[in-house]
Protein backbone atom coordinates (compact mmCIF):
# COMPACT_ATOMS: atom_id res chain seq x y z
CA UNK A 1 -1.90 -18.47 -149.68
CA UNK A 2 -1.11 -19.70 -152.95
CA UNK A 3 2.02 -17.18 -153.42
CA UNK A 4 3.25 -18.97 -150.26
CA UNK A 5 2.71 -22.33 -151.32
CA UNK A 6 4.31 -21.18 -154.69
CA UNK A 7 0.94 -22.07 -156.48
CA UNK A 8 1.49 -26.06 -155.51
CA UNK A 9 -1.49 -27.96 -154.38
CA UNK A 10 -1.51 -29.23 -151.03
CA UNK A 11 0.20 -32.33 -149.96
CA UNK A 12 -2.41 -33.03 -148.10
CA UNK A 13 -6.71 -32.12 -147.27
CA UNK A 14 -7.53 -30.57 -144.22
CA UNK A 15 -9.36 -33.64 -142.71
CA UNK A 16 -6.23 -35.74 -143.00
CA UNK A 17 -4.47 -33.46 -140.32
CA UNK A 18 -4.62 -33.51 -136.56
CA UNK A 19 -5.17 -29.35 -135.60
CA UNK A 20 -3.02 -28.09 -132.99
CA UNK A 21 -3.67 -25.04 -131.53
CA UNK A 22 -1.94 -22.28 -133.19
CA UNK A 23 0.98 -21.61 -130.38
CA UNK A 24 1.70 -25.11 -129.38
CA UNK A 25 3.96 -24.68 -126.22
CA UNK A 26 3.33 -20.68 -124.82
CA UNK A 27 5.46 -19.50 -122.00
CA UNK A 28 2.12 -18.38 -120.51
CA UNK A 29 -1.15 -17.70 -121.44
CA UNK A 30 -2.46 -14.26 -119.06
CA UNK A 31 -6.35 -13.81 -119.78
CA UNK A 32 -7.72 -10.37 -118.57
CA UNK A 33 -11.09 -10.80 -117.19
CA UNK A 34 -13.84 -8.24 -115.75
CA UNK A 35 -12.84 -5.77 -118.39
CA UNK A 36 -15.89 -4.22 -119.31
CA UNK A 37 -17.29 -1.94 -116.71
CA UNK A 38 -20.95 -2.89 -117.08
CA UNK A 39 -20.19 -6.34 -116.67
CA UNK A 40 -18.95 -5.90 -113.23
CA UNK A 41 -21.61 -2.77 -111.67
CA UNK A 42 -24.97 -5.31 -113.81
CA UNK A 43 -23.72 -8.85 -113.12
CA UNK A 44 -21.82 -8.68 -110.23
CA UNK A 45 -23.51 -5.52 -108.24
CA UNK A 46 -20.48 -4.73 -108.10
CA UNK A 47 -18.01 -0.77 -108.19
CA UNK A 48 -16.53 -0.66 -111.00
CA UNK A 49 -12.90 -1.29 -111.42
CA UNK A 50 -10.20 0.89 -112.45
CA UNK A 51 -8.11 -1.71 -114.09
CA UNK A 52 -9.47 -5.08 -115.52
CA UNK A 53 -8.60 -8.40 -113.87
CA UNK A 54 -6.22 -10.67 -114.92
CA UNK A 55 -5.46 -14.60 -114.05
CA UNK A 56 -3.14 -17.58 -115.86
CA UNK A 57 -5.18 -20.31 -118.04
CA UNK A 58 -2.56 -23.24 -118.69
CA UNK A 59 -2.15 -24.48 -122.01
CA UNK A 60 -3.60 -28.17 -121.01
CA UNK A 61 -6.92 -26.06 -120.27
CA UNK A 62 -7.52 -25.73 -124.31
CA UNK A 63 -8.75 -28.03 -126.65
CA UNK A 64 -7.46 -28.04 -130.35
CA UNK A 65 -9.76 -27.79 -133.35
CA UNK A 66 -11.67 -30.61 -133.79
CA UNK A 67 -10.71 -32.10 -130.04
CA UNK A 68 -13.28 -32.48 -127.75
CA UNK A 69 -13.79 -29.96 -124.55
CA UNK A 70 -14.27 -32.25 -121.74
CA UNK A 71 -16.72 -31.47 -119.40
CA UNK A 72 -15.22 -32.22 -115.53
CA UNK A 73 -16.29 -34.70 -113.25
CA UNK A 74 -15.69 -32.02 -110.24
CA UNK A 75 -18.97 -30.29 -111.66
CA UNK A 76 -21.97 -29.58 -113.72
CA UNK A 77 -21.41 -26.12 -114.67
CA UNK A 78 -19.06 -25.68 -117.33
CA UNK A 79 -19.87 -22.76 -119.63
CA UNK A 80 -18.74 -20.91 -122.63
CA UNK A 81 -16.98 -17.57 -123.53
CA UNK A 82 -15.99 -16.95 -127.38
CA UNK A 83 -12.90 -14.61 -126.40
CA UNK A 84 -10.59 -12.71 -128.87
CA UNK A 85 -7.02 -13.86 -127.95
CA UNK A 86 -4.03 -11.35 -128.75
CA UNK A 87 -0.79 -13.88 -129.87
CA UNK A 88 2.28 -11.73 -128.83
CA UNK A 89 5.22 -12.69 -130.96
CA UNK A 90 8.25 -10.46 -129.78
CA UNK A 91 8.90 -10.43 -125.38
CA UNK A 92 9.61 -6.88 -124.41
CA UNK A 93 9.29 -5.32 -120.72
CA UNK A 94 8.48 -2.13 -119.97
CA UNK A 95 6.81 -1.50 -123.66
CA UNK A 96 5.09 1.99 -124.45
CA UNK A 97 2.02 1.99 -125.71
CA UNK A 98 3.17 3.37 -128.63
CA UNK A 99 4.89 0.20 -129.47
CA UNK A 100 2.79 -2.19 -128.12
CA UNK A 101 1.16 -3.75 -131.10
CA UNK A 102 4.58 -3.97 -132.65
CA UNK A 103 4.97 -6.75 -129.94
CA UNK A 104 2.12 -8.50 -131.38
CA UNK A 105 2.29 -11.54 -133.82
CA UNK A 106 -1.56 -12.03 -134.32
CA UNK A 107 -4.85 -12.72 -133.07
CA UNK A 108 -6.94 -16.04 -132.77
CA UNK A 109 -10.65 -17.08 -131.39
CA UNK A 110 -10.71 -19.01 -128.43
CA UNK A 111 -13.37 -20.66 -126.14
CA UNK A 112 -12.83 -19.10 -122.94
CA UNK A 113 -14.44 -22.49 -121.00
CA UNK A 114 -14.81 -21.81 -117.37
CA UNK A 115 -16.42 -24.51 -113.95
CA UNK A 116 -18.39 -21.92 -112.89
CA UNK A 117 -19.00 -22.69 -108.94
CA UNK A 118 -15.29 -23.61 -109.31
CA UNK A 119 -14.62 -19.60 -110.05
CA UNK A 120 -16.42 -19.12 -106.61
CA UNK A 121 -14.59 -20.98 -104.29
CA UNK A 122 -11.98 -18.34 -103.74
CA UNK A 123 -10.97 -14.49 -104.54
CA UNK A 124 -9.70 -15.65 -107.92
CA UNK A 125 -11.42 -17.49 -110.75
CA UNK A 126 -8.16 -19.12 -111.81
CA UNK A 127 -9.36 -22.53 -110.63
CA UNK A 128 -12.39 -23.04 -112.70
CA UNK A 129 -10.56 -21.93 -115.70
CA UNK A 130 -7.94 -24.76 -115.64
CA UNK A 131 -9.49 -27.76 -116.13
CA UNK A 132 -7.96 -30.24 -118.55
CA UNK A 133 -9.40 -29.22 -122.07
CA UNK A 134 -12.11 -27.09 -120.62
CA UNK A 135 -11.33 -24.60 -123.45
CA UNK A 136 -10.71 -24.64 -127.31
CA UNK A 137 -8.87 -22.43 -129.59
CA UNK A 138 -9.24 -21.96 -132.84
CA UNK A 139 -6.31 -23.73 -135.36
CA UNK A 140 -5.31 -20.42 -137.27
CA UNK A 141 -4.11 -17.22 -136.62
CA UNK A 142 -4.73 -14.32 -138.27
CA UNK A 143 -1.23 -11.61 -138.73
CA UNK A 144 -0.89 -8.32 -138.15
CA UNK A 145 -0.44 -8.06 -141.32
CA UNK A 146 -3.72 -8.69 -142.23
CA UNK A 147 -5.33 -6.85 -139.52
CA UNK A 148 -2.99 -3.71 -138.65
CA UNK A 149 -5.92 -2.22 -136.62
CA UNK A 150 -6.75 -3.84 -134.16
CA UNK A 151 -10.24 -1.65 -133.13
CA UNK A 152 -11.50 -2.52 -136.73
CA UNK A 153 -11.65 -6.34 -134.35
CA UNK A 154 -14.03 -4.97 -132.00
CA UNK A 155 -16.82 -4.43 -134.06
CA UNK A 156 -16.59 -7.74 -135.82
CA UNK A 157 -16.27 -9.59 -132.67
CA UNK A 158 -19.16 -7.99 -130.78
CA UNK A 159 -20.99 -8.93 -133.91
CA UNK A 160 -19.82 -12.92 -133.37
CA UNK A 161 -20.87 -12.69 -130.12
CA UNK A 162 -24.04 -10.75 -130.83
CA UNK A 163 -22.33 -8.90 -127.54
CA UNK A 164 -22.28 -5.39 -127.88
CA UNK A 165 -20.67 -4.99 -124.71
CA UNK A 166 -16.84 -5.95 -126.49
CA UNK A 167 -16.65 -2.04 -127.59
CA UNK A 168 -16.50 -1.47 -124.00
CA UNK A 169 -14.19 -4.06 -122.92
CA UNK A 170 -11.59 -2.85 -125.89
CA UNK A 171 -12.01 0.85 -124.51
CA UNK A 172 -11.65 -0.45 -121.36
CA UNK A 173 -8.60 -2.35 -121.77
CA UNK A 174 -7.42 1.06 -124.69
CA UNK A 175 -7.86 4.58 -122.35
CA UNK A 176 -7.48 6.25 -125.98
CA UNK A 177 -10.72 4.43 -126.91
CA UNK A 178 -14.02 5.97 -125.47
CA UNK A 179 -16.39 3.85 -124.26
CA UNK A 180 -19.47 3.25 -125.96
């Protein structure tokens, strides 16, 4: 940081500033859900899938650092999910895998909030994941640059989580990746 900054001192301390989250006005924010296979066959009693889930959180749904979540008046049961968000920072269609991360701009940490019965009242769990600041994400985001292997993320984050279950989920989501 201080090469960036030139070796100045900030013009400013961290508690002055109001956060923002770390994109500000995303095109869309997809969330892949269900992508660990023991999730779905020990919580759900459910098959397996072949492919994870995926559904659209919009941006009003997150909090910024240091906002509150907000807890709606529709229902009781809001609960967490620390999630690892992927920032992609180039569009592309029809990307190989090859060149996939190259399409990435960074990660972040994000509070996955969801209205649980509100997941229920339908096939897809889109509406209890939109509530007005029902989420948070986190103010930074790390580069690519700083983390040009993105696997080395699934060990730390299943340690944050004290989740083992996050290997899975990134082999899941990575066919090259085994399972563990």
């Amino acid at each position: 940081m201080k090469h960036l900054s030139g070796g100045d001192a900030p013009e400013c301390d961290l508690d002055e500033i109001e956060f923002l989250t770390p994109v500000t006005s995303p095109d869309k924010i997809l969330c892949i859900g269900r992508n660990y296979k023991n999730y779905i066959a020990t919580l759900e009693g459910k098959k397996p899938l072949n492919h994870p889930g995926m559904f659209v959180r919009v941006a009003s749904s997150f909090a910024a650092h240091e906002q509150a979540i907000e807890k709606p008046d529709a229902s009781d049961q809001l609960d967490f999910e620390t999630e690892l968000a992927v920032v992609i920072g180039t569009q592309g269609r029809n990307i190989s895998e090859t060149d996939a991360l190259s399409h990435v701009a960074g990660y972040t940490v994000l509070n996955e909030g969801s209205i649980r019965d509100w997941q229920k009242r339908g096939v897809q769990n889109a509406p209890g994941k939109n509530f007005y600041h029902s989420g948070s994400m986190d103010p930074w985001m790390v580069t690519t640059d700083d983390i040009p292997d993105p696997s080395a993320l699934a060990d730390w984050f299943a340690r944050i989580q004290k989740r083992p279950a996050v290997k899975e989920a990134y082999a899941f989501m990575d066919p090259s990746k085994q399972a563990c």
